[in-house]
C-alpha atoms as a PDB file:
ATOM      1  CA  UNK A   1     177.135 112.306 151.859  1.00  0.00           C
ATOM      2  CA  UNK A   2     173.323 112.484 151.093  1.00  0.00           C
ATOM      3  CA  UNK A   3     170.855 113.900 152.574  1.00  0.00           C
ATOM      4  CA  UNK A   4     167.020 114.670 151.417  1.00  0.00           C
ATOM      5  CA  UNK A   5     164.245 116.941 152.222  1.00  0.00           C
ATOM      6  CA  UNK A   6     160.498 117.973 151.617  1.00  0.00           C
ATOM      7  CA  UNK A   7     159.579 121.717 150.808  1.00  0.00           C
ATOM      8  CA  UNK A   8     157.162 123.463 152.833  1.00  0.00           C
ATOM      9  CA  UNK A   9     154.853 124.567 149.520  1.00  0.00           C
ATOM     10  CA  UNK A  10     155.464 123.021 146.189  1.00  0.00           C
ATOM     11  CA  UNK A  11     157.865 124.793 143.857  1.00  0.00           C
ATOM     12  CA  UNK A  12     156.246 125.220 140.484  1.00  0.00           C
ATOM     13  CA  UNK A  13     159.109 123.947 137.797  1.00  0.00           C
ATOM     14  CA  UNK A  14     156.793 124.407 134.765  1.00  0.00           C
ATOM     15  CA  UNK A  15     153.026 124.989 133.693  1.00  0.00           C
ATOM     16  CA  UNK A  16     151.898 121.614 135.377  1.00  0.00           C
ATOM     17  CA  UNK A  17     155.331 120.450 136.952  1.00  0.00           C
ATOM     18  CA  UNK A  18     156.020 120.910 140.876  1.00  0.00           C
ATOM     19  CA  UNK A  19     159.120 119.920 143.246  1.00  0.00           C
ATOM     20  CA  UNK A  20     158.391 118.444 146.263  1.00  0.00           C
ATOM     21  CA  UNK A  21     161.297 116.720 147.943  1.00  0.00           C
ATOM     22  CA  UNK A  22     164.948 117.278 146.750  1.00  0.00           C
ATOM     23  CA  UNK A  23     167.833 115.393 147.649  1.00  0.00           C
ATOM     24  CA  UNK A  24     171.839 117.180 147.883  1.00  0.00           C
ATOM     25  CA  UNK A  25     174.682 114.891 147.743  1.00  0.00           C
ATOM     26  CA  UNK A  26     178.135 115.601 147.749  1.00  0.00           C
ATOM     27  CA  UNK A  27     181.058 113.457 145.886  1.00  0.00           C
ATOM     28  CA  UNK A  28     184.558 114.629 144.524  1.00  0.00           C
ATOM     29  CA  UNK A  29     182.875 115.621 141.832  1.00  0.00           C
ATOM     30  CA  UNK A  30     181.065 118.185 143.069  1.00  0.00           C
ATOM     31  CA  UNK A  31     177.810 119.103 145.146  1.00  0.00           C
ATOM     32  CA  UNK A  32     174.459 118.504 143.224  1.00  0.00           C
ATOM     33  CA  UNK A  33     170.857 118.599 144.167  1.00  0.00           C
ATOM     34  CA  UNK A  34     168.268 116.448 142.532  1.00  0.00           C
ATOM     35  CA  UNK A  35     164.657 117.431 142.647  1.00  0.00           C
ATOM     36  CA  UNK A  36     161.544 115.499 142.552  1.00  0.00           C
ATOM     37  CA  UNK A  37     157.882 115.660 140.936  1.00  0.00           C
ATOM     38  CA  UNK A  38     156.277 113.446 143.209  1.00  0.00           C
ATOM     39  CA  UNK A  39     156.783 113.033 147.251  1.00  0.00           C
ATOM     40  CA  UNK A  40     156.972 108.709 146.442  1.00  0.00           C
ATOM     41  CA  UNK A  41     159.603 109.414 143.255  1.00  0.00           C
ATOM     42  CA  UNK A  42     162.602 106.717 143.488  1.00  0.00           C
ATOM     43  CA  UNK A  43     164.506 108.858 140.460  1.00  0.00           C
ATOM     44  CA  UNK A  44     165.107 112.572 140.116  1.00  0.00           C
ATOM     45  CA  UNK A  45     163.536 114.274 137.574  1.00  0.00           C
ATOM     46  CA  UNK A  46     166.230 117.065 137.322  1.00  0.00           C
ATOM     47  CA  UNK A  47     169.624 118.277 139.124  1.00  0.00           C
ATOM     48  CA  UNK A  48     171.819 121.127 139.710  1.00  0.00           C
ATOM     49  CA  UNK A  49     175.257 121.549 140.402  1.00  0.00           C
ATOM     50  CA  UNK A  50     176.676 123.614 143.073  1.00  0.00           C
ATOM     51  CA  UNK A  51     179.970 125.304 143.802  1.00  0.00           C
ATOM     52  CA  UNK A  52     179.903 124.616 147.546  1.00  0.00           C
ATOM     53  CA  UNK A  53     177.424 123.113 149.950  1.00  0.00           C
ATOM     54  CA  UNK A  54     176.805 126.616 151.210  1.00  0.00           C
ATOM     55  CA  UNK A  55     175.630 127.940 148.302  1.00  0.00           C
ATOM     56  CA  UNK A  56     173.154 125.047 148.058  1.00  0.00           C
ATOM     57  CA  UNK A  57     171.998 125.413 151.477  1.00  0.00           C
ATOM     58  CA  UNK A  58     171.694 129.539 150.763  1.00  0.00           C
ATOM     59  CA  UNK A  59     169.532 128.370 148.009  1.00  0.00           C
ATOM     60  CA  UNK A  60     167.146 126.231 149.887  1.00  0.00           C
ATOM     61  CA  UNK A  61     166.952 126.013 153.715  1.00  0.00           C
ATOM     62  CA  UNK A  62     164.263 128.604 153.902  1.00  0.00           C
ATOM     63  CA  UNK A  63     161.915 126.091 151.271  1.00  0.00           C
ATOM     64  CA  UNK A  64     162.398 122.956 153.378  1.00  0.00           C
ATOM     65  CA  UNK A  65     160.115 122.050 155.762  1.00  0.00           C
ATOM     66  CA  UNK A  66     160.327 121.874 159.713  1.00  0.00           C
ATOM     67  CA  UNK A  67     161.647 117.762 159.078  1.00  0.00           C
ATOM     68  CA  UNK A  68     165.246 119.647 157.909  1.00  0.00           C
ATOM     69  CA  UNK A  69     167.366 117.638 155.982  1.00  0.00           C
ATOM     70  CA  UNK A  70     167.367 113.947 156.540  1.00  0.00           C
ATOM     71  CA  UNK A  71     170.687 111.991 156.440  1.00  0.00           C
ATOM     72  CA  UNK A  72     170.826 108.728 154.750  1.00  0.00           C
ATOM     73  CA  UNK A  73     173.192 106.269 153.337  1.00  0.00           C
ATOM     74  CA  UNK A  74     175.642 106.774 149.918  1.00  0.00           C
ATOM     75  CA  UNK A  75     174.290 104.745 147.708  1.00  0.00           C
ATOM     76  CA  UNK A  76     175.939 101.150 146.787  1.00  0.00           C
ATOM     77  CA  UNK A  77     178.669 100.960 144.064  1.00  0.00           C
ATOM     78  CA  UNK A  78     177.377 101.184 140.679  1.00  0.00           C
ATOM     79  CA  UNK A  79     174.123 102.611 141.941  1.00  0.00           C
ATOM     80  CA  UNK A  80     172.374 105.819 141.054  1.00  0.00           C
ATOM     81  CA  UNK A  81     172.840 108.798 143.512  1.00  0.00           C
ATOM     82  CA  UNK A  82     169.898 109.801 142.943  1.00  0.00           C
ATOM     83  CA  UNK A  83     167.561 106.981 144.217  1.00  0.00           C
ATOM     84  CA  UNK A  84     165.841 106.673 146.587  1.00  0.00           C
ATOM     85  CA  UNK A  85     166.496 102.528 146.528  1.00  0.00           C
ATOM     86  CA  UNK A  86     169.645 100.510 145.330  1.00  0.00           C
ATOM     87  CA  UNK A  87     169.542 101.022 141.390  1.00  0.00           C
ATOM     88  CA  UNK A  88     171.557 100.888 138.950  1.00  0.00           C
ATOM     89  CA  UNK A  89     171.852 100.917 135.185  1.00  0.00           C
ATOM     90  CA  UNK A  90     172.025  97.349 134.275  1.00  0.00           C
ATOM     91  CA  UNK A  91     175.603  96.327 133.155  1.00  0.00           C
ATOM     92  CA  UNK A  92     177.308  98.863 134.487  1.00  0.00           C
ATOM     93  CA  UNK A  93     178.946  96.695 137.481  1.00  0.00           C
ATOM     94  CA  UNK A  94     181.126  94.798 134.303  1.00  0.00           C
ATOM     95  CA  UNK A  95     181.095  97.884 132.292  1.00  0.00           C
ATOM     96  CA  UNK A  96     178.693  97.458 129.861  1.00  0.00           C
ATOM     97  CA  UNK A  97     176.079  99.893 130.710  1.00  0.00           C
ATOM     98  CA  UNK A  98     172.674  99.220 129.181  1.00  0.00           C
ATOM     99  CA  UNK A  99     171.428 102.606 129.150  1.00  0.00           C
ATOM    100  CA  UNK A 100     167.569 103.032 130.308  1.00  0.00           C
ATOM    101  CA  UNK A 101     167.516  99.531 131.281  1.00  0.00           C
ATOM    102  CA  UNK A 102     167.566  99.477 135.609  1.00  0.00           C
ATOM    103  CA  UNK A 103     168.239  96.785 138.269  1.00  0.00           C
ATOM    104  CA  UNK A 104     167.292  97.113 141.687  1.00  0.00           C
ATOM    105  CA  UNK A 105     168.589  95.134 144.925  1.00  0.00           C
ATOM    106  CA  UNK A 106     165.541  91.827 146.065  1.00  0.00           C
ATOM    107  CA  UNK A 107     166.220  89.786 148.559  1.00  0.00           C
ATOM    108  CA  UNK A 108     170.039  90.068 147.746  1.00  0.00           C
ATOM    109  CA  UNK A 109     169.486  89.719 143.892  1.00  0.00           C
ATOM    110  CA  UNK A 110     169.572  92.227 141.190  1.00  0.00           C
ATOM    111  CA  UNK A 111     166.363  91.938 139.520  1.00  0.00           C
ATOM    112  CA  UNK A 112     164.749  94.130 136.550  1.00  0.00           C
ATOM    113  CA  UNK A 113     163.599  97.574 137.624  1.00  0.00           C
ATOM    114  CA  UNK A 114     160.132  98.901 136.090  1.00  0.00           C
ATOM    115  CA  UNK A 115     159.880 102.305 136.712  1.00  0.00           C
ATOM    116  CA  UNK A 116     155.904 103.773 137.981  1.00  0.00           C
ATOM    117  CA  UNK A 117     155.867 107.024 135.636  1.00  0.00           C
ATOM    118  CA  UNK A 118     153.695 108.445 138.152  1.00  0.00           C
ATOM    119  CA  UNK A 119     156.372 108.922 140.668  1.00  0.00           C
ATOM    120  CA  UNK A 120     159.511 108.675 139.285  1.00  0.00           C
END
C-alpha cells in the first residue's frame, strides 16, 4: 500500500532544506515514509522507518494538508517505492543492478532515466 500527501507549511529539514510532500508505504518489511524537497520530486530525498502505521500517522496527520492522504498504486516489480513514476535501477530485473544508473517505463519500453536535480 502507498499513499502520499502535501504538508500544510513546509517542514524545515536543514538550513536551506524543506519537506513538502511525503509518501508512507507499507511492505513486509516494514512501514516507511519518504519525504520530499520539492512538490514535482519523482525520488525521495530521505525516509524513515516506522514500527506501525499508527505511529506514522501519530507523527504526521496534523502536518498534512486538507487533500489527506492520497492512495495510489504499488509500484511495478523491480521499481523504486519511492517514485513517483515506474523506475527502477537499471539491471536489477536480471539481477545485475547498476547502481545510480535508472530506467523508467515509455511507451511500454524501459528507457534511460535522467534525473532534474531540481526536483528530485
Amino acid at each position: 500500500m502507498r499513499k502520499y500527501a502535501y504538508l500544510k507549511e513546509p517542514l524545515k529539514k536543514d538550513l536551506d532544506v524543506f519537506v513538502y510532500k511525503i509518501m508512507l508505504c507499507e511492505t513486509a518489511e516494514g512501514v516507511y515514509l519518504f519525504e520530499y524537497t520539492s512538490l514535482d520530486a519523482v525520488m525521495s530525498a530521505s525516509d524513515l522507518c516506522y514500527e506501525s502505521l499508527e505511529d506514522l500517522y501519530d507523527d504526521w496527520e496534523e502536518r498534512i494538508d486538507e487533500r489527506g492522504w492520497i492512495e495510489m498504486e504499488d509500484p511495478l516489480p523491480d521499481c523504486q517505492q519511492d517514485a513517483f513514476i515506474p523506475l527502477r535501477v537499471k539491471g536489477r530485473d536480471i539481477g545485475k543492478p547498476e547502481w545510480g544508473t535508472y530506467e523508467t517505463l515509455k511507451d511500454g519500453n524501459w528507457v534511460p532515466y535522467i534525473p532534474d536535480f531540481n526536483n528530485d
